[in-house]
N, C-alpha and C. Protein backbone atom coordinates (compact mmCIF):
# COMPACT_ATOMS: atom_id res chain seq x y z
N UNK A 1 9.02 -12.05 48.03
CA UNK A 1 9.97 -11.72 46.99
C UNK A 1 10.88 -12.92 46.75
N UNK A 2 10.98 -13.33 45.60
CA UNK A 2 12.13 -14.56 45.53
C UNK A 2 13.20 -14.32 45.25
N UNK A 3 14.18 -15.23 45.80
CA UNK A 3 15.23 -15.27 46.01
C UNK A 3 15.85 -14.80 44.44
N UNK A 4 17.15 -14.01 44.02
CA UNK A 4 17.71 -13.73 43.04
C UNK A 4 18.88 -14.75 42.60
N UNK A 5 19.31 -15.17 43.29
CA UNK A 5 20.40 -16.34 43.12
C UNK A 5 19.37 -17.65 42.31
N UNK A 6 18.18 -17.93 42.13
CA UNK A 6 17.45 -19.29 42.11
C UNK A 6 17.07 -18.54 40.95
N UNK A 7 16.62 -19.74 39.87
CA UNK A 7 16.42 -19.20 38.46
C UNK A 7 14.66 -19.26 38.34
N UNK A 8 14.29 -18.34 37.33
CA UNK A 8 12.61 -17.65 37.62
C UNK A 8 12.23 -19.06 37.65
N UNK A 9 11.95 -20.10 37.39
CA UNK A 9 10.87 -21.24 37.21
C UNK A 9 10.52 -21.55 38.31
N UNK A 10 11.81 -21.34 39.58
CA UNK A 10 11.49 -21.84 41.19
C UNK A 10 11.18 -20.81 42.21
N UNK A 11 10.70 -19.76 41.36
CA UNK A 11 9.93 -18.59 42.61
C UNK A 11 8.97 -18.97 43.44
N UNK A 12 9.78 -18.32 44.44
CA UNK A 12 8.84 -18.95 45.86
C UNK A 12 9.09 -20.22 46.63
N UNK A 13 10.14 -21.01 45.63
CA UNK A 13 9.92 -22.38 46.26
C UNK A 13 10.81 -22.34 47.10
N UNK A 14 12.07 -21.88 47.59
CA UNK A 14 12.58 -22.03 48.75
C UNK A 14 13.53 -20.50 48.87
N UNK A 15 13.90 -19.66 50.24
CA UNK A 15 14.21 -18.41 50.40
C UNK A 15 15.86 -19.20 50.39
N UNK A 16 17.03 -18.64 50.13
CA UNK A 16 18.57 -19.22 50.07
C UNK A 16 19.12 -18.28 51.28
N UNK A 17 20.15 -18.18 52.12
CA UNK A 17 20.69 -17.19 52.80
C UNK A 17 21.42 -16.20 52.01
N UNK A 18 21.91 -15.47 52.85
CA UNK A 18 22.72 -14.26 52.04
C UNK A 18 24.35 -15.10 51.72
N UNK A 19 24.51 -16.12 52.42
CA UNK A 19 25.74 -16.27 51.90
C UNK A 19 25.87 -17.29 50.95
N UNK A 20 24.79 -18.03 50.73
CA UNK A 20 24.70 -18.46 49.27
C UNK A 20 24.66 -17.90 48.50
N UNK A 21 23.97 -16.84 48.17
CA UNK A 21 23.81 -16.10 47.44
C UNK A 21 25.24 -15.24 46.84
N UNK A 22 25.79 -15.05 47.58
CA UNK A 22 26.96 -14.47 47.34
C UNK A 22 27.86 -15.36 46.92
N UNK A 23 27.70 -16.98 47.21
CA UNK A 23 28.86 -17.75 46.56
C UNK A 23 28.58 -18.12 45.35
N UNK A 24 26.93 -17.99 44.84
CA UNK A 24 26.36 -18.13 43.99
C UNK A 24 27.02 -16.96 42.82
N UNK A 25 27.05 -15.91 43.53
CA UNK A 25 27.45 -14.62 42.45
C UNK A 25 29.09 -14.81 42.41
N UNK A 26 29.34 -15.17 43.19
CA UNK A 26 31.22 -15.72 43.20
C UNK A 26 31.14 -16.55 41.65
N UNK A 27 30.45 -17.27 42.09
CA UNK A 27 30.67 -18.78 40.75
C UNK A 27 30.50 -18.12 39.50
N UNK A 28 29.06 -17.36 39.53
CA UNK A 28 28.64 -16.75 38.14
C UNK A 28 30.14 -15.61 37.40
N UNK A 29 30.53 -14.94 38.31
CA UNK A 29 31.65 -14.36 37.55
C UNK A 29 33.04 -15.04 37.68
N UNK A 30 33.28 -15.87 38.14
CA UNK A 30 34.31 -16.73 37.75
C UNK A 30 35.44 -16.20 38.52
N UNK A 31 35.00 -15.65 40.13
CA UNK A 31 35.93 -14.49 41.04
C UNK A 31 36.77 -16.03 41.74
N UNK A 32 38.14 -15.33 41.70
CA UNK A 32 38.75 -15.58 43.00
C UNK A 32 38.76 -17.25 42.50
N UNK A 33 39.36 -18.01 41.89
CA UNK A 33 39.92 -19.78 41.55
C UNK A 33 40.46 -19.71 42.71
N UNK A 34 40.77 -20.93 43.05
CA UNK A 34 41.71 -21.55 43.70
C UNK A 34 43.25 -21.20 43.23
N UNK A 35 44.21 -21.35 44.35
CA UNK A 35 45.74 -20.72 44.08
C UNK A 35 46.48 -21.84 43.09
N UNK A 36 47.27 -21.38 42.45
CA UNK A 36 48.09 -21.97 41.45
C UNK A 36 49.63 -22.23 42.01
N UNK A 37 50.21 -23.49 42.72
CA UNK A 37 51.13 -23.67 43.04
C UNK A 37 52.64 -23.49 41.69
N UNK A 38 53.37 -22.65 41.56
CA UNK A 38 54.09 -23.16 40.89
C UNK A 38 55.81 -23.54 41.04
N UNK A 39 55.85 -24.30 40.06
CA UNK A 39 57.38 -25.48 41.11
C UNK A 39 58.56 -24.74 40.50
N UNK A 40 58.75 -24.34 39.07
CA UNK A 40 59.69 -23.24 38.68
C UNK A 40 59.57 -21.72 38.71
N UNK A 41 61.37 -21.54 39.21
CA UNK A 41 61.64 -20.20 39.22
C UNK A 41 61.45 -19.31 38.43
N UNK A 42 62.03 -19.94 37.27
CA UNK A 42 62.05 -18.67 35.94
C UNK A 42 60.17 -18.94 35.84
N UNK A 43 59.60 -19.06 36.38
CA UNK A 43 58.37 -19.24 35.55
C UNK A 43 57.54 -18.10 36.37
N UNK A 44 57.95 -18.20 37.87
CA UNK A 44 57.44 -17.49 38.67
C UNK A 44 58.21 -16.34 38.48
N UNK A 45 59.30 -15.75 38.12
CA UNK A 45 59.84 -14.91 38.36
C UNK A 45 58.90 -14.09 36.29
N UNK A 46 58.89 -14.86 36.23
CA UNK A 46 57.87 -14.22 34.61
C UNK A 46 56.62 -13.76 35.13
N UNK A 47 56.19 -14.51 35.93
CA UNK A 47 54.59 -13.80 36.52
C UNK A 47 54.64 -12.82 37.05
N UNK A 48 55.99 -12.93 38.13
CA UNK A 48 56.34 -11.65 38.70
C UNK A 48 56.04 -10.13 38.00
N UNK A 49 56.86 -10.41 36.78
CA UNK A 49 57.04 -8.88 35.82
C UNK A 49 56.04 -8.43 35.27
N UNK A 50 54.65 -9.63 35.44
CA UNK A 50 53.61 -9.18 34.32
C UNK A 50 52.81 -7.97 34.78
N UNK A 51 52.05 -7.21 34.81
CA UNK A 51 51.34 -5.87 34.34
C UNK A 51 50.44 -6.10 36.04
N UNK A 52 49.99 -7.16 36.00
CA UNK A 52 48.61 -7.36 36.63
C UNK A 52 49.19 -8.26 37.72
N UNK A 53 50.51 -8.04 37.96
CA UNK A 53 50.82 -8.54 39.44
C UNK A 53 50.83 -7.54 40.26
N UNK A 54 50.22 -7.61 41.40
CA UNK A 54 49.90 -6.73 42.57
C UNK A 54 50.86 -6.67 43.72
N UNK A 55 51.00 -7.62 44.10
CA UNK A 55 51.89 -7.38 45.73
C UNK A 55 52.21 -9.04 45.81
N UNK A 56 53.52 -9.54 46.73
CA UNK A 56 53.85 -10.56 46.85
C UNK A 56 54.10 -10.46 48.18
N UNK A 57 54.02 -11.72 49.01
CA UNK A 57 54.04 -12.06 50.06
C UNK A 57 54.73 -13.30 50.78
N UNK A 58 55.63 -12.69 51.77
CA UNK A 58 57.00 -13.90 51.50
C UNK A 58 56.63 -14.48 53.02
N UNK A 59 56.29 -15.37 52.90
CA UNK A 59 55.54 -16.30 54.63
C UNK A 59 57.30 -17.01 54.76
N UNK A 60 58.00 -16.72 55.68
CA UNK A 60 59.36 -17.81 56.32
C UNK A 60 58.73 -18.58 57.71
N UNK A 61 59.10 -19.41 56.96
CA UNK A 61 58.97 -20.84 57.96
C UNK A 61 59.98 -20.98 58.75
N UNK A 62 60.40 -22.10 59.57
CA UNK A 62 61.60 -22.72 60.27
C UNK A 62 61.92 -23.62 58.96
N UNK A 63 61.22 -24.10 58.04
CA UNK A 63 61.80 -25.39 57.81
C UNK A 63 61.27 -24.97 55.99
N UNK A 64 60.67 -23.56 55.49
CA UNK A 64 60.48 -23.44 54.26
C UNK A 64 60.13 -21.90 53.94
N UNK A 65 59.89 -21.18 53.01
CA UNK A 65 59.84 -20.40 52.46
C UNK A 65 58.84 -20.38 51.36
N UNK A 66 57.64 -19.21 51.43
CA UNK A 66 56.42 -19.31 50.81
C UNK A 66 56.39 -17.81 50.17
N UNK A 67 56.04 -17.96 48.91
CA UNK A 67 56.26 -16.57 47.86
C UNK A 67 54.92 -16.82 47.28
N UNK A 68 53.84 -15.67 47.71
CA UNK A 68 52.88 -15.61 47.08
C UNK A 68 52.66 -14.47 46.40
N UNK A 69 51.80 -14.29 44.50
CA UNK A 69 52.29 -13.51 43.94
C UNK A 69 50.39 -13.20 43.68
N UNK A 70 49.90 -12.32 44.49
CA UNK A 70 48.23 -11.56 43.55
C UNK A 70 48.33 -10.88 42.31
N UNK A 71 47.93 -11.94 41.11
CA UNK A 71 47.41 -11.27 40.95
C UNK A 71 45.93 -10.88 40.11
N UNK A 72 45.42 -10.30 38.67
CA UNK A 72 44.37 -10.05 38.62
C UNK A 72 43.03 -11.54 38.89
N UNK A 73 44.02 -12.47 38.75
CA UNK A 73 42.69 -13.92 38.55
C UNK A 73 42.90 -14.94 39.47
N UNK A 74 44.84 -15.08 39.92
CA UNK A 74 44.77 -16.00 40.95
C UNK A 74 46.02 -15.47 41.66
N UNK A 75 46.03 -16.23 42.56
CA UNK A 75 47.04 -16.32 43.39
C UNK A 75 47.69 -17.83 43.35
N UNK A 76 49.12 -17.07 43.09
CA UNK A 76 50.22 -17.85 42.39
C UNK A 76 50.83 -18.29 43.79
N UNK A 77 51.58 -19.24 44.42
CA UNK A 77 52.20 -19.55 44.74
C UNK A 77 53.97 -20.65 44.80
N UNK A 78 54.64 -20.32 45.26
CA UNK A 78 55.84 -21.11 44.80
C UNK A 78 56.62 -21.37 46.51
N UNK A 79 56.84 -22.79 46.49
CA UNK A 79 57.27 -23.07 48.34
C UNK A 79 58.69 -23.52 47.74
N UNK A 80 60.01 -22.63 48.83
CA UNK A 80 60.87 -23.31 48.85
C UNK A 80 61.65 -23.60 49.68
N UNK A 81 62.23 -24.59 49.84
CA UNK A 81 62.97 -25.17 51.21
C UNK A 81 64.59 -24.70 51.41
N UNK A 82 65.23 -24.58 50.15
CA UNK A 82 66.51 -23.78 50.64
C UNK A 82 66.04 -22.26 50.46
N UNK A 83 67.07 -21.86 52.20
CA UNK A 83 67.06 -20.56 52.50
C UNK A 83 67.87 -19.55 51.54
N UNK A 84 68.82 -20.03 51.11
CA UNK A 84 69.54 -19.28 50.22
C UNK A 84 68.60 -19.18 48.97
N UNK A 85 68.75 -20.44 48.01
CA UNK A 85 68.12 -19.33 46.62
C UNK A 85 66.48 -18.65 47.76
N UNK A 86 66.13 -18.93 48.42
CA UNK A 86 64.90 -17.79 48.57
C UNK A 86 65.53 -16.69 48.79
N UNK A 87 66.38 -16.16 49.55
CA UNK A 87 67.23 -15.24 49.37
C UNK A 87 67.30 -14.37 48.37
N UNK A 88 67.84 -15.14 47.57
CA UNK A 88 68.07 -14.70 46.44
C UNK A 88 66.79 -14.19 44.98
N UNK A 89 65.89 -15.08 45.62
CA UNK A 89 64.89 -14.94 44.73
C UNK A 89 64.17 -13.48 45.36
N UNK A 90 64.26 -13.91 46.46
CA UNK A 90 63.92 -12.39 47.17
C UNK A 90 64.33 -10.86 46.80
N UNK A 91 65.69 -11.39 46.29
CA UNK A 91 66.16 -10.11 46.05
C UNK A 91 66.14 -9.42 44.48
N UNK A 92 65.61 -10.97 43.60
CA UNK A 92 65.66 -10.78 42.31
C UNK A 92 64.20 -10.33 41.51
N UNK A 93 63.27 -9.95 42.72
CA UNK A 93 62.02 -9.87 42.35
C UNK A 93 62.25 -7.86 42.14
N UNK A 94 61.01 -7.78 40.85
CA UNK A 94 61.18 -6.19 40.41
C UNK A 94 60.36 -5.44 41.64
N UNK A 95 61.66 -4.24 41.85
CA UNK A 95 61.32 -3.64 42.59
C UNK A 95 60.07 -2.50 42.47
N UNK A 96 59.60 -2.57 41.71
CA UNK A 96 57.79 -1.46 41.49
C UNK A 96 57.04 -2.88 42.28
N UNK A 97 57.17 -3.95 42.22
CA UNK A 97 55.97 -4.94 43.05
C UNK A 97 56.04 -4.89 44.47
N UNK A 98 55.04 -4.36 45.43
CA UNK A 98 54.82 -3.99 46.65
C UNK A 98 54.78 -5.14 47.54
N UNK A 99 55.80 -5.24 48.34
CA UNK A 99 56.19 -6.86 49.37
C UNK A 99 55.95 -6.49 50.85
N UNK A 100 55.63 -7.71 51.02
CA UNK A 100 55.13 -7.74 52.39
C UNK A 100 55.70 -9.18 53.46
N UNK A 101 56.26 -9.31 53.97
CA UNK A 101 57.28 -10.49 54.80
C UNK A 101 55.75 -10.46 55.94
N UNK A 102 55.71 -11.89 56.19
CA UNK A 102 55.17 -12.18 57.37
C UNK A 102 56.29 -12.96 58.29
């Protein structure tokens, strides 16, 4: 049986594993980009409110502060080094979005 990930012209010519195959079907639907760092507040705090943000996740460092925002296509991120505005940004995020502190 040939492989489904390999296009019909190369049946038979080589079997792929299962986890190619699956990164293969990753690529084809366009799942899961790479994360989107972003450097402004008001910009992140706009992604925040949108429809198709899921849950945010606040990683504290010793030395920084990490706000990650899922949702339907990427994962947003924004790093910041003063403790206060994170604080604050912390507290200014809408409360229907489901948070999680590590």
């Amino acid at each position: 049986r040939p492989c489904p990930c390999q296009p019909f012209w190369l049946k038979g010519e080589r079997r792929c594993s299962v986890a190619s195959f699956q990164t293969a079907q990753r690529l084809r639907s366009g799942d899961r980009a790479m994360p989107k760092q972003i450097t402004e507040i008001r910009q992140f705090l706009q992604i925040a409110r949108r429809k198709d943000a899921r849950k945010v996740t606040i990683k504290k460092n010793p030395s920084q502060t990490k706000f990650k925002i899922r949702c339907s296509s990427y994962l947003y991120t924004l790093v910041m080094a003063d403790k206060d505005k994170a604080e604050k940004l912390k507290q200014s995020l809408p409360p229907s979005l489901q948070k999680k502190e590590i």
